[in-house]
C-alpha atoms as a PDB file:
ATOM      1  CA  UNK A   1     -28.326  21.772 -65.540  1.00  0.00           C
ATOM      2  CA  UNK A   2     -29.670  23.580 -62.035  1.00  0.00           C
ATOM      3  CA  UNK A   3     -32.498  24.554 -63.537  1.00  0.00           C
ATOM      4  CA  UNK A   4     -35.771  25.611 -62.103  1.00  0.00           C
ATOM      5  CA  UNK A   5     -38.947  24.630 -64.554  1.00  0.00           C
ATOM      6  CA  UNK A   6     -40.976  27.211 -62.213  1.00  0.00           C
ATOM      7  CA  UNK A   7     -40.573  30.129 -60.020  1.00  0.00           C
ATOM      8  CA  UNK A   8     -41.400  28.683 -56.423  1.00  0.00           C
ATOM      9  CA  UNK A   9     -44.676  29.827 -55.267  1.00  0.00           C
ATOM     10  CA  UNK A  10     -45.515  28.534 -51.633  1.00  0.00           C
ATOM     11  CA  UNK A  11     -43.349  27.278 -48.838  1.00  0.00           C
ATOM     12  CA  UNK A  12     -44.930  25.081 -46.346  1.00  0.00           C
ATOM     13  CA  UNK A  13     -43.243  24.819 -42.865  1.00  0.00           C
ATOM     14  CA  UNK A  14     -45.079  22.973 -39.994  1.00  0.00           C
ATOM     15  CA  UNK A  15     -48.006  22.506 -41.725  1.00  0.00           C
ATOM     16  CA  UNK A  16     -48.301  26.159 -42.660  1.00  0.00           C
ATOM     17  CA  UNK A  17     -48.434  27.538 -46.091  1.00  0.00           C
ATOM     18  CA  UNK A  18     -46.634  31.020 -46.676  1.00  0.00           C
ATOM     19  CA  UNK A  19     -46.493  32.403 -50.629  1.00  0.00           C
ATOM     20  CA  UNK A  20     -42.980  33.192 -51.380  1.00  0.00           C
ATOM     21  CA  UNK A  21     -42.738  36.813 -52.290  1.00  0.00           C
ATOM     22  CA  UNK A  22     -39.087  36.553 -53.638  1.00  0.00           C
ATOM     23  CA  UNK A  23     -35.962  34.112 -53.984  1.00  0.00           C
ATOM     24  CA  UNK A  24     -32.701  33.525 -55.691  1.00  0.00           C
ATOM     25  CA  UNK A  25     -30.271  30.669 -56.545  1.00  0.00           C
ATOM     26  CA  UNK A  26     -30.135  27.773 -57.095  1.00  0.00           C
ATOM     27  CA  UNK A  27     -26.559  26.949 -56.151  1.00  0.00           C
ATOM     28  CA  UNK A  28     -25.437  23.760 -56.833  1.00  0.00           C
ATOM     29  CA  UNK A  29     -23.168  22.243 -54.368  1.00  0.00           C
ATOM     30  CA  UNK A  30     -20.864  18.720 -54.924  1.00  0.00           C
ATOM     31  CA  UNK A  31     -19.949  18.032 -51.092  1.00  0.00           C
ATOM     32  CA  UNK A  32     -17.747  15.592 -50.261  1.00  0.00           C
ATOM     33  CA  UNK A  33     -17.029  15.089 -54.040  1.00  0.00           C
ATOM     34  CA  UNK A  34     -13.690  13.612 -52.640  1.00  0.00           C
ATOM     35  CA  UNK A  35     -15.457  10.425 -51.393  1.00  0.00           C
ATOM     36  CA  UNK A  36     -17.978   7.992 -53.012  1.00  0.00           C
ATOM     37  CA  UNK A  37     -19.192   6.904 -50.105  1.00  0.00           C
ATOM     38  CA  UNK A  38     -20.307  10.415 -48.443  1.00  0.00           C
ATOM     39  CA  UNK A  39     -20.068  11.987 -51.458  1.00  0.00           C
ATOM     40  CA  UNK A  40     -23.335  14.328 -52.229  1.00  0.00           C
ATOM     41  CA  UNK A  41     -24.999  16.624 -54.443  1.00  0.00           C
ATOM     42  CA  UNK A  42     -27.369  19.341 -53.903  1.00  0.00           C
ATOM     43  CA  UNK A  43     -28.501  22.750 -54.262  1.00  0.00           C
ATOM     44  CA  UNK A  44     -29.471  25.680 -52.627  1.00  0.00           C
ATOM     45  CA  UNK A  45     -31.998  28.690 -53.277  1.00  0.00           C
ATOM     46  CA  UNK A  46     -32.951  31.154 -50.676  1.00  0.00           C
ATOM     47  CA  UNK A  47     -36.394  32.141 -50.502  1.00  0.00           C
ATOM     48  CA  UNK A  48     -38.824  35.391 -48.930  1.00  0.00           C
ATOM     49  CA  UNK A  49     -42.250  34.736 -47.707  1.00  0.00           C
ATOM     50  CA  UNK A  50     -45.159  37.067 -47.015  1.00  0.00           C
ATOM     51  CA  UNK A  51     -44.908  36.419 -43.312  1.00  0.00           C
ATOM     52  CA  UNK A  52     -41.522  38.398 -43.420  1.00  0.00           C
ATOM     53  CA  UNK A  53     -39.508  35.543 -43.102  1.00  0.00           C
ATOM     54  CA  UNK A  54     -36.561  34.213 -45.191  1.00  0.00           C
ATOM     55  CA  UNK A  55     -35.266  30.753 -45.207  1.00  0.00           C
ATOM     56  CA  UNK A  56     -32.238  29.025 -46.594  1.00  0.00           C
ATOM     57  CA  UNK A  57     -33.652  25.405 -48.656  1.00  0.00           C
ATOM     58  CA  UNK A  58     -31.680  22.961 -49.819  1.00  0.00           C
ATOM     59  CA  UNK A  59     -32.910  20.260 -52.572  1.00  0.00           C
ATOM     60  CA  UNK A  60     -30.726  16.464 -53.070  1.00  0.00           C
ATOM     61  CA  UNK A  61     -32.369  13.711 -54.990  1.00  0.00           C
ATOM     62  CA  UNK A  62     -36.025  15.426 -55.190  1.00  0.00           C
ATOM     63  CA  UNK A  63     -36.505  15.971 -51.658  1.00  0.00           C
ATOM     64  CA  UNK A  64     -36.868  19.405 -49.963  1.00  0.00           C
ATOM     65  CA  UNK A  65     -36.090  20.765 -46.641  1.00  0.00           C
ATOM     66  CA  UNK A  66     -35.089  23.950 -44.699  1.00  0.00           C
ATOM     67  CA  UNK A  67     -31.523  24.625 -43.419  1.00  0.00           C
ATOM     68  CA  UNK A  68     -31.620  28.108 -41.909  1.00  0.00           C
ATOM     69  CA  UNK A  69     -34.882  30.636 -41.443  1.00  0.00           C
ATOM     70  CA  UNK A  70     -34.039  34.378 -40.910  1.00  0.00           C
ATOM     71  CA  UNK A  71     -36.785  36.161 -39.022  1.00  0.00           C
END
């Protein structure tokens, strides 16, 4: 599966909306596939914005957040 049903569009970090003006991915990732108790899925896309930033997101069980931003 790992399947996007839209390009992304708009990042919002702090409150601030940016439109994202390229991106790639996603990866999927199984981390810690060794052990059910840590064990976790998620992927990873990398993403431009207008503002001339690029950020590193990561996506496990619907919920969104940013892992790295390169300025």
């Amino acid at each position: 599966r790992c399947e996007v049903s839209a390009p992304p569009a708009t990042l919002v970090v702090r409150g601030r909306p940016a439109a994202v003006t390229g991106w790639t991915g996603p990866w999927p990732a199984d981390e810690r596939w060794w052990d059910a108790d840590t064990s976790r899925r998620r992927a990873r896309f990398q993403v431009t914005t207008d503002g001339g930033a690029a950020y590193l997101l990561a996506v496990e069980g619907g919920r969104w957040h940013v892992e790295a931003v390169y300025d």
